[in-house]
C-alpha atoms as a PDB file:
ATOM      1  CA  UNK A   1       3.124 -11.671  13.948  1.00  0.00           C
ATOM      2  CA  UNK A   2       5.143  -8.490  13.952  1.00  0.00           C
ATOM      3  CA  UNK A   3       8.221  -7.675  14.397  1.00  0.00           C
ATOM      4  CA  UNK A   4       9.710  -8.622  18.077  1.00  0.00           C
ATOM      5  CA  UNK A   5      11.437  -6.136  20.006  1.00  0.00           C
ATOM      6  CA  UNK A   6      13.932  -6.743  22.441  1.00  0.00           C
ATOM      7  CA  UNK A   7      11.274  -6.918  25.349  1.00  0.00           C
ATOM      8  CA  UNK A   8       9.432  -9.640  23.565  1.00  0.00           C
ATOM      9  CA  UNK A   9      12.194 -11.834  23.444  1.00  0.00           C
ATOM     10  CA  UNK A  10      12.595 -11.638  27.137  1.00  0.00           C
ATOM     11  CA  UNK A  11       8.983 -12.498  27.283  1.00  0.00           C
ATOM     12  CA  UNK A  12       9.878 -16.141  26.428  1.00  0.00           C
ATOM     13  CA  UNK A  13      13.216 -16.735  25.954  1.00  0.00           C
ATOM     14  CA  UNK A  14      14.267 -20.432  27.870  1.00  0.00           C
ATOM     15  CA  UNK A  15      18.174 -18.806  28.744  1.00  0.00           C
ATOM     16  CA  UNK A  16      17.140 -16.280  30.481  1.00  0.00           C
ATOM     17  CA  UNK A  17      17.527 -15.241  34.525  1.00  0.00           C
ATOM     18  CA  UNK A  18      16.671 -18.418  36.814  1.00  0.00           C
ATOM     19  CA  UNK A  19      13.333 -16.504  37.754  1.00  0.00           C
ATOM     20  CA  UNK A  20      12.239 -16.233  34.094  1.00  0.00           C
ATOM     21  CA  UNK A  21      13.213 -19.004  32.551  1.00  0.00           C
ATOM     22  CA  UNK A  22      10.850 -20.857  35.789  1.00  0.00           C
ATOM     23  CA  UNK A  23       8.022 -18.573  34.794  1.00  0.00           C
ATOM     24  CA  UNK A  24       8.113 -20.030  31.043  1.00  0.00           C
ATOM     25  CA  UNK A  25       8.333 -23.527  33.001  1.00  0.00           C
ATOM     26  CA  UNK A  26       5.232 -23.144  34.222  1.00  0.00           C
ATOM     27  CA  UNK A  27       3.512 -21.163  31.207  1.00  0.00           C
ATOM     28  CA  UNK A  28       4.926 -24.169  29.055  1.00  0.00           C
ATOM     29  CA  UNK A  29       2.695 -26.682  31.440  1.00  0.00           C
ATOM     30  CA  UNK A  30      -0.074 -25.144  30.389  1.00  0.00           C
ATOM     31  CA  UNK A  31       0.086 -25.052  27.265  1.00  0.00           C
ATOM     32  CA  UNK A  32       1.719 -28.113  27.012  1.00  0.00           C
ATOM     33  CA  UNK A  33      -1.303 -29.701  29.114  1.00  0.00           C
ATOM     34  CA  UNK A  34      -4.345 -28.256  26.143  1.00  0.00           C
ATOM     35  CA  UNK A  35      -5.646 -30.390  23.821  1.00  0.00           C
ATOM     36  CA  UNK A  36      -5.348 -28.033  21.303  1.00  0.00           C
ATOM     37  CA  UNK A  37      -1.912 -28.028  21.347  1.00  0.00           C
ATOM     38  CA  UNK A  38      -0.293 -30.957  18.755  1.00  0.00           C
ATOM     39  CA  UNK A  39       1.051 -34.430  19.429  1.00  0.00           C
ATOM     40  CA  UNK A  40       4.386 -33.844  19.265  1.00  0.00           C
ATOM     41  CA  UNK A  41       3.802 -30.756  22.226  1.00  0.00           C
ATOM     42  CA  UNK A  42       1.037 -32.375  24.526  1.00  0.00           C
ATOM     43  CA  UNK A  43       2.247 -33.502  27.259  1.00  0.00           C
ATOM     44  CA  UNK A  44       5.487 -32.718  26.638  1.00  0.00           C
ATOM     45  CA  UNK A  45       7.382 -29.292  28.274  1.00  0.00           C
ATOM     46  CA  UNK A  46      10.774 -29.497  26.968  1.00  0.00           C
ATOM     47  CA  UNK A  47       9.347 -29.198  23.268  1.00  0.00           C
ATOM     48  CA  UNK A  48       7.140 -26.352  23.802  1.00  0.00           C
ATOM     49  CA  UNK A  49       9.669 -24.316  26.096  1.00  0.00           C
ATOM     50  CA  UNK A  50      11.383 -24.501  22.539  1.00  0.00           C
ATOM     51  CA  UNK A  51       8.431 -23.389  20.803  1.00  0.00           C
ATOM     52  CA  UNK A  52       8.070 -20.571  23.022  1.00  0.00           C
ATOM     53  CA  UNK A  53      11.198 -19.471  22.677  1.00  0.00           C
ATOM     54  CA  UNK A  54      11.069 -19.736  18.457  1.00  0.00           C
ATOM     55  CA  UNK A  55       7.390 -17.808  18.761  1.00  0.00           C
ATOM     56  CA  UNK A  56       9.724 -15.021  20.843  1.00  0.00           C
ATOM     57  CA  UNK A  57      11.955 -14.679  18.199  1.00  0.00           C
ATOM     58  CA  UNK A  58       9.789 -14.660  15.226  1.00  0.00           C
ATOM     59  CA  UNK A  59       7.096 -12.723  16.680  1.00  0.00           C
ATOM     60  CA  UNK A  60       4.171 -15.088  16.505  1.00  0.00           C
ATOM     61  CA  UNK A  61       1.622 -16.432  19.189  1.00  0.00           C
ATOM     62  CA  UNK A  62       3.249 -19.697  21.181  1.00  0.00           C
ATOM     63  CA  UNK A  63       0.109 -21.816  19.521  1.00  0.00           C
ATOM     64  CA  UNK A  64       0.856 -20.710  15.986  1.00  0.00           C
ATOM     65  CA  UNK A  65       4.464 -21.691  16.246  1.00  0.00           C
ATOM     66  CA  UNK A  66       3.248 -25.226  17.796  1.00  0.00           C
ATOM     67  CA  UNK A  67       0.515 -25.832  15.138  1.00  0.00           C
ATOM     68  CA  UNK A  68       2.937 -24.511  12.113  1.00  0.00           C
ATOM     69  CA  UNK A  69       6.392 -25.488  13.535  1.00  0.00           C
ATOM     70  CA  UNK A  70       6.788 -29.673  11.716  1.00  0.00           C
ATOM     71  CA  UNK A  71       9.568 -32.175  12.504  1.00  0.00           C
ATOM     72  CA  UNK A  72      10.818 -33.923   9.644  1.00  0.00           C
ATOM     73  CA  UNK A  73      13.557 -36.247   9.313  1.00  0.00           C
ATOM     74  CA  UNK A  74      14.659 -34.376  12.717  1.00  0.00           C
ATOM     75  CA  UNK A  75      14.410 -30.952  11.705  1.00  0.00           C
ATOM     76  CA  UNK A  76      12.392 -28.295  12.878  1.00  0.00           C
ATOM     77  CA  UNK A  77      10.431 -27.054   9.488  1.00  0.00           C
ATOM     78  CA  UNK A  78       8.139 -24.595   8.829  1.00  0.00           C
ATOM     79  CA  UNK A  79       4.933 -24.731   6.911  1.00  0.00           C
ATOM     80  CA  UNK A  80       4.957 -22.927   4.041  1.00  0.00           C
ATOM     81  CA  UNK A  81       1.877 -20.822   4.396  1.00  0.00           C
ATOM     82  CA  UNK A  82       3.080 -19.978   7.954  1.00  0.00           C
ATOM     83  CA  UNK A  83       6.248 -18.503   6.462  1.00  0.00           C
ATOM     84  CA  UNK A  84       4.271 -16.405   3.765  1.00  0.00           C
ATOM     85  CA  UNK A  85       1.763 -15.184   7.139  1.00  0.00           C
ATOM     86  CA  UNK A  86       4.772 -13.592   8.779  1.00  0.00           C
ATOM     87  CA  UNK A  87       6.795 -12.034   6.227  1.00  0.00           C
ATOM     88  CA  UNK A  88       3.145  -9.973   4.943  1.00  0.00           C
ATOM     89  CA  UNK A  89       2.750  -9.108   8.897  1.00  0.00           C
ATOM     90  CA  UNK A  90       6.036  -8.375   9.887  1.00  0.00           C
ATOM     91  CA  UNK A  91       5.660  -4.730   8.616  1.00  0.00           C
ATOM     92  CA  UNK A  92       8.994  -4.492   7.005  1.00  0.00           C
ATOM     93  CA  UNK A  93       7.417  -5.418   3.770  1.00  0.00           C
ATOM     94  CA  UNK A  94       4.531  -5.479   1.005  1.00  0.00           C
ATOM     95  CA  UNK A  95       2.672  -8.550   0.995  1.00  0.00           C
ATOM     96  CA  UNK A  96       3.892 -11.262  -1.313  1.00  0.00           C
ATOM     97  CA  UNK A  97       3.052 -11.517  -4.985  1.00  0.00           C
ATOM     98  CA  UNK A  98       3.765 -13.780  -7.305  1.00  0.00           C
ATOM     99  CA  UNK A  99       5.187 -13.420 -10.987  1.00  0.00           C
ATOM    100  CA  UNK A 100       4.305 -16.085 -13.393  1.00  0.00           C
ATOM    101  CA  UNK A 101       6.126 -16.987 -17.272  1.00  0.00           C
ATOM    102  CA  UNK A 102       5.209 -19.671 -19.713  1.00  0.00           C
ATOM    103  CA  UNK A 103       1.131 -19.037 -19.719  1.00  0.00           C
ATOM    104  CA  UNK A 104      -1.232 -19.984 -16.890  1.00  0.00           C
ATOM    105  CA  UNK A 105      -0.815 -23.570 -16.865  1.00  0.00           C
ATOM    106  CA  UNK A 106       1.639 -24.701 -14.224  1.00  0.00           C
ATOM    107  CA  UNK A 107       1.844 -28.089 -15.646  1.00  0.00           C
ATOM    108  CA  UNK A 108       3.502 -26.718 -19.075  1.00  0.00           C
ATOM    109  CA  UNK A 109       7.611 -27.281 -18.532  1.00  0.00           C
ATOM    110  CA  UNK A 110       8.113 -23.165 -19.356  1.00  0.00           C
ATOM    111  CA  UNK A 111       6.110 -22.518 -16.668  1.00  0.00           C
ATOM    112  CA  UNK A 112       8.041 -20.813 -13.665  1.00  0.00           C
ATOM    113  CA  UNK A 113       7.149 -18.776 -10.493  1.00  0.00           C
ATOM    114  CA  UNK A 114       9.134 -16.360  -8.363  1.00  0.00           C
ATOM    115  CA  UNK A 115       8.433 -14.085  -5.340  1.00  0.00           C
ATOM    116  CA  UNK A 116       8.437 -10.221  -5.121  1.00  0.00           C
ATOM    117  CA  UNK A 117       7.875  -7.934  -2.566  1.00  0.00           C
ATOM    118  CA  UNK A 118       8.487  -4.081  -1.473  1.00  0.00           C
ATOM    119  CA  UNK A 119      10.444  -2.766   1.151  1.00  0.00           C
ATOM    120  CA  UNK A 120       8.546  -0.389   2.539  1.00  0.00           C
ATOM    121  CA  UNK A 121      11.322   1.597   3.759  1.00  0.00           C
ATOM    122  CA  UNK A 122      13.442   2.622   0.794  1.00  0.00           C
ATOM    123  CA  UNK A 123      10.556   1.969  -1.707  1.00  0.00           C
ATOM    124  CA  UNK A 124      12.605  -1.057  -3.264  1.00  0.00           C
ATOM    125  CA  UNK A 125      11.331  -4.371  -4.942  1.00  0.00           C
ATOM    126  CA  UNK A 126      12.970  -7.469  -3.420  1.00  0.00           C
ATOM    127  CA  UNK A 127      12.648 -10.339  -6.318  1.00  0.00           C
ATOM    128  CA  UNK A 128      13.399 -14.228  -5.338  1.00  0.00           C
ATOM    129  CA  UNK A 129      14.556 -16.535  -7.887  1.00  0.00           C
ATOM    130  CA  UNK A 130      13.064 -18.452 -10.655  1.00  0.00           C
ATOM    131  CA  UNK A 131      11.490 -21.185  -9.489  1.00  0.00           C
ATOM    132  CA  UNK A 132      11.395 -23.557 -12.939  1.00  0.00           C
ATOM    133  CA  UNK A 133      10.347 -27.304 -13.647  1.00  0.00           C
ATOM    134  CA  UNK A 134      13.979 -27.535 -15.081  1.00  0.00           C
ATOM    135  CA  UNK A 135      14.692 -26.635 -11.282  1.00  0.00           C
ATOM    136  CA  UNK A 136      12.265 -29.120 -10.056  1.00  0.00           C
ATOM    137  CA  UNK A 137      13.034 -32.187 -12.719  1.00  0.00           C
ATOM    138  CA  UNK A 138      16.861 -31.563 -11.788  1.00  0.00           C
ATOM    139  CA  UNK A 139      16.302 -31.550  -7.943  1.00  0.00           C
ATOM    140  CA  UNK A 140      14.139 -34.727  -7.981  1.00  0.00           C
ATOM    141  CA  UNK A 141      11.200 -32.784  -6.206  1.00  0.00           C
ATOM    142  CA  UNK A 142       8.542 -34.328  -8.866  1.00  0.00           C
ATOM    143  CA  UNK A 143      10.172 -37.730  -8.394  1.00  0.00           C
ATOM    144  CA  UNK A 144       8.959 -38.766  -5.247  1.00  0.00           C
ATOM    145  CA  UNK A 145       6.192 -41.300  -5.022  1.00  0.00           C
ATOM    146  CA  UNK A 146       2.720 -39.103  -3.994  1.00  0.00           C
ATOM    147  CA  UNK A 147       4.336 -35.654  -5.048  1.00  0.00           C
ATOM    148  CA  UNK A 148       2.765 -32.777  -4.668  1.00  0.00           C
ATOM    149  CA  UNK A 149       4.599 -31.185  -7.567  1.00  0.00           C
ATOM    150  CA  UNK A 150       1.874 -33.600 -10.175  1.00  0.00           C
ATOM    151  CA  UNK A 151      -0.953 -33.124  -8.291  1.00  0.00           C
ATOM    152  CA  UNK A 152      -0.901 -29.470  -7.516  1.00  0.00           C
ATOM    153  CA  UNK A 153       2.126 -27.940  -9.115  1.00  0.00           C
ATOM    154  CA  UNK A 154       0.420 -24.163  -8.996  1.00  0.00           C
ATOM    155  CA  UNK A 155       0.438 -23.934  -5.261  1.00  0.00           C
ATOM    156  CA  UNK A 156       3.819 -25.917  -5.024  1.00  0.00           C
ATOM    157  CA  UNK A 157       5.255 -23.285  -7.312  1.00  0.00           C
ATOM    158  CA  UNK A 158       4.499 -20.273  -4.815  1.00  0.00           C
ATOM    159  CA  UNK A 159       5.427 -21.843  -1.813  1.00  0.00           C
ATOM    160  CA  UNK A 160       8.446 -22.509  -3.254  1.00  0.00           C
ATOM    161  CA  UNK A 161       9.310 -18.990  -4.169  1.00  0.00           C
ATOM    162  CA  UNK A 162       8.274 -17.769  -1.204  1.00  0.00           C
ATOM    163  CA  UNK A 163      10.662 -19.995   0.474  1.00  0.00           C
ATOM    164  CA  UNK A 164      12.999 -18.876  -1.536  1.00  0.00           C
ATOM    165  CA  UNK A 165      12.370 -15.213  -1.638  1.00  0.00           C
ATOM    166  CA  UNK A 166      12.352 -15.251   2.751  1.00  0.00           C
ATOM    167  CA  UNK A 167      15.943 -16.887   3.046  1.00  0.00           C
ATOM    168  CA  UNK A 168      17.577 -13.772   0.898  1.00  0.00           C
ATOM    169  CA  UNK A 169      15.702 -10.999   2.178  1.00  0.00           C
ATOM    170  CA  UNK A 170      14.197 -12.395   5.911  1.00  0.00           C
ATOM    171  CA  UNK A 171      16.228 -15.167   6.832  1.00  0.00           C
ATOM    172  CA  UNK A 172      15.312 -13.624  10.261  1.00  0.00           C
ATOM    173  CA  UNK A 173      12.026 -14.187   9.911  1.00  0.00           C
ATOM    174  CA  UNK A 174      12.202 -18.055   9.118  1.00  0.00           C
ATOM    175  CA  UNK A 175      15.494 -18.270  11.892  1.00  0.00           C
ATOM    176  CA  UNK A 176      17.148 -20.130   8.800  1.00  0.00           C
ATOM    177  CA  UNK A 177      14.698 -23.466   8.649  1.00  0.00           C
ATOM    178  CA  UNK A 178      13.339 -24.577   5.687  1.00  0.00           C
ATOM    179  CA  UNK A 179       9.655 -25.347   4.978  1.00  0.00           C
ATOM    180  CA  UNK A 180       8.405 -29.126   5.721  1.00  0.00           C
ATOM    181  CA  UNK A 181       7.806 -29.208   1.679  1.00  0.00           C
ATOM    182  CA  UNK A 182      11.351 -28.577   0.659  1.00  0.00           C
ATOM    183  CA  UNK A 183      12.628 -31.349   3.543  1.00  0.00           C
ATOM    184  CA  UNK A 184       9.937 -33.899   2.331  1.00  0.00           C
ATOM    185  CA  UNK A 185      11.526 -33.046  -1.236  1.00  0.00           C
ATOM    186  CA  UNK A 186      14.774 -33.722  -0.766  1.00  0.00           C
ATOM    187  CA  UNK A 187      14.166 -36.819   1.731  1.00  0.00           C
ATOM    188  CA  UNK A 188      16.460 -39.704   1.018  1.00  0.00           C
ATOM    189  CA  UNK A 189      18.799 -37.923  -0.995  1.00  0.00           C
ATOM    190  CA  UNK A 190      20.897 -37.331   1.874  1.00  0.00           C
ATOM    191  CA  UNK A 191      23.051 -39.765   3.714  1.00  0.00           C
ATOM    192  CA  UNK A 192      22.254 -37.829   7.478  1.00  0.00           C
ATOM    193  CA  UNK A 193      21.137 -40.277  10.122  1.00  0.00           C
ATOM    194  CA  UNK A 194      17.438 -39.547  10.384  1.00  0.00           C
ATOM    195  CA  UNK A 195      16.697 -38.441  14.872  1.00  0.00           C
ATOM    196  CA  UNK A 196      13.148 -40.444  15.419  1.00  0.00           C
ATOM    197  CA  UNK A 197      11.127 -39.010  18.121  1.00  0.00           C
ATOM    198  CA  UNK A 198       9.838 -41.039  20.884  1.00  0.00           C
ATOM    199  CA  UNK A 199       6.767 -40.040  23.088  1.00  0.00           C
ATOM    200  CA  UNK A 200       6.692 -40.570  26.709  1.00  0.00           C
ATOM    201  CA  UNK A 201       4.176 -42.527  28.338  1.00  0.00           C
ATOM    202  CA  UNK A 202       1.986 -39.778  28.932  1.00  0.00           C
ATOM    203  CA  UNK A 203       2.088 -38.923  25.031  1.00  0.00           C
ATOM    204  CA  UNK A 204       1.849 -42.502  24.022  1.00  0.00           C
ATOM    205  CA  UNK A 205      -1.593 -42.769  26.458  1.00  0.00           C
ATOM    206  CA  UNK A 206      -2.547 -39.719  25.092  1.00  0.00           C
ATOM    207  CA  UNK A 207      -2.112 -40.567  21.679  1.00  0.00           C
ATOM    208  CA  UNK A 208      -4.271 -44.636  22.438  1.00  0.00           C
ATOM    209  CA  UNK A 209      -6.681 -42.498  23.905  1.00  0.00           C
ATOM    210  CA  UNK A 210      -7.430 -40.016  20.619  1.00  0.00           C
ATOM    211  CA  UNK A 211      -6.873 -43.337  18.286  1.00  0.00           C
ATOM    212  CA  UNK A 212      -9.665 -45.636  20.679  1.00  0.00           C
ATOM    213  CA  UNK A 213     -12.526 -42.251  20.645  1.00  0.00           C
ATOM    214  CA  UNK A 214     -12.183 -41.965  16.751  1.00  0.00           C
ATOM    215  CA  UNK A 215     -10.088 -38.388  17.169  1.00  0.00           C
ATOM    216  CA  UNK A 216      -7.445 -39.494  15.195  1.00  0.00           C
ATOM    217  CA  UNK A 217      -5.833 -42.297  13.539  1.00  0.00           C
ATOM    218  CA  UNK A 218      -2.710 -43.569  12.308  1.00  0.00           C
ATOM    219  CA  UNK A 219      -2.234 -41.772   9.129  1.00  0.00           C
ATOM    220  CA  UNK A 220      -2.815 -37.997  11.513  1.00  0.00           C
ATOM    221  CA  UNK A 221      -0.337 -39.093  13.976  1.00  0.00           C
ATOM    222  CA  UNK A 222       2.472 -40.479  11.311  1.00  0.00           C
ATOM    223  CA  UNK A 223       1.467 -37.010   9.509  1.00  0.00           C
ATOM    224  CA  UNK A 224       2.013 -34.869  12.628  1.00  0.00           C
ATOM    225  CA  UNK A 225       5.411 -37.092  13.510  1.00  0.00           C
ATOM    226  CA  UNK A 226       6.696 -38.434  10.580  1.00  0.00           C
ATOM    227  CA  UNK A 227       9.808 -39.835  11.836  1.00  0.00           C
ATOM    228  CA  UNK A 228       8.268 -41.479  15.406  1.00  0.00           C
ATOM    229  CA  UNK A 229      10.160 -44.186  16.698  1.00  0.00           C
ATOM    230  CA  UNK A 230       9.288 -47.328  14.623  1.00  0.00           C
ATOM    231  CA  UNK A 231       8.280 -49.721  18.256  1.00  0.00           C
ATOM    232  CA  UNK A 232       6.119 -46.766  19.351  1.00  0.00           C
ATOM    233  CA  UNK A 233       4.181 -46.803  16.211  1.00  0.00           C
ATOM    234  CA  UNK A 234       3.631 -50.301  15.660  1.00  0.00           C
ATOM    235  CA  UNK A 235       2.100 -50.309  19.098  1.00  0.00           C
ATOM    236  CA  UNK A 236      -0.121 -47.362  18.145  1.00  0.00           C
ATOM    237  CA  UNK A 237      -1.064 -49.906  14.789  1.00  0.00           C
ATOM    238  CA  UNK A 238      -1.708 -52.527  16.784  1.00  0.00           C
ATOM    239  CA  UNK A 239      -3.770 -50.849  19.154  1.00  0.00           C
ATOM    240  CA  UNK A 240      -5.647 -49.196  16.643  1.00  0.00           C
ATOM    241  CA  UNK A 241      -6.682 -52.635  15.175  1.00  0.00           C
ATOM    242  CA  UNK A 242      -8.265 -54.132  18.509  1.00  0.00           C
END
């Protein structure tokens, strides 16, 4: 996950010459045929000709980009240990530490977490923000039914900052996209019609087949597409209750 050059962009990149962009056709076949490759990709070309092209542009493997790359409420996301992986490998900087106040208890209200790192050019720290439970009472991140913020508020904390931290001083290492933690945080607070995706036949086959051999069930594929189209998934339900 370095930095791309020029050259690497071209590698992938979907708006390219006619006689590239048909040789990522036919790479994103392949890779859109493995069964390594997630639900929301398999079987589907147009999605991970997009993938390809975000992997080009960030620097990372196609497969990474696909296993790390989550749609929520629409939007392209990032996970948040992803985005910490490529800001420590890009080479432009030290690897990510975190500074701690208010003790070693992240559950104590002064507790607060932000992200530093050096540029290894002009010898400079680059500090995030604060990230504070003020901050997170005030946002409505700890609100949510299930949050993550009460049940492991430590690791919450960092990714956070690190989010953070990447959007001031490598916004062109995340391409501008926020992690899938802040996006399930601020879910229903916005107004935004919510995009559902919808899986084509081969997908939806694909995804009976995993469901009826025990390889997944409901709860993976509803985690791996939160938003799928509400028909598609009651048909997965009720063929996962035969």
């Amino acid at each position: 996950m370095s930095t791309t050059t020029n050259d690497q962009q071209q590698e992938y990149g979907v708006s390219k010459r006619n006689t590239d962009f048909e040789t990522a056709q036919r790479e994103a076949k392949a890779l859109a045929s493995s069964d390594l490759v997630p639900t929301a990709y398999k079987n589907n070309v147009a999605n991970t000709l997009l993938a390809m092209e975000v992997a080009s542009r960030v620097g990372a493997s196609p497969l990474a980009v696909m296993q790390n790359l989550h749609i929520v409420q629409g939007r392209p996301s990032w996970s948040a240990s992803f985005l910490i992986a490529c800001v420590n490998s890009c080479g432009r900087f030290s690897p990510l530490r975190f500074e701690t106040r208010g003790g070693d208890d992240a559950s104590n209200k002064e507790y607060a977490v932000r992200a530093i790192s050096t540029d290894k050019e002009s010898g400079k720290d680059c500090t995030g923000s604060w990230v504070t439970w003020p901050m997170v009472e005030a946002e409505g991140w700890s609100k949510k039914s299930g949050s993550k913020w009460l049940t492991m508020p430590e690791q919450m904390f960092m990714y956070r900052a690190a989010a953070f931290w990447s959007r001031v001083f490598a916004p062109e290492i995340s391409l501008g996209m926020h992690t899938s933690d802040e996006v399930e945080d601020v879910k229903g607070r916005h107004s935004a019609t919510v995009t559902t995706i919808s899986l084509s036949p081969a997908q939806m086959a694909e995804a009976k087949a995993e469901i009826a051999s025990g390889n997944a069930t409901i709860d993976d594929i509803t985690e791996k597409i939160p938003n799928l189209d509400p028909a598609q998934l009651d048909e997965l339900s009720k063929h996962a209750a035969k």
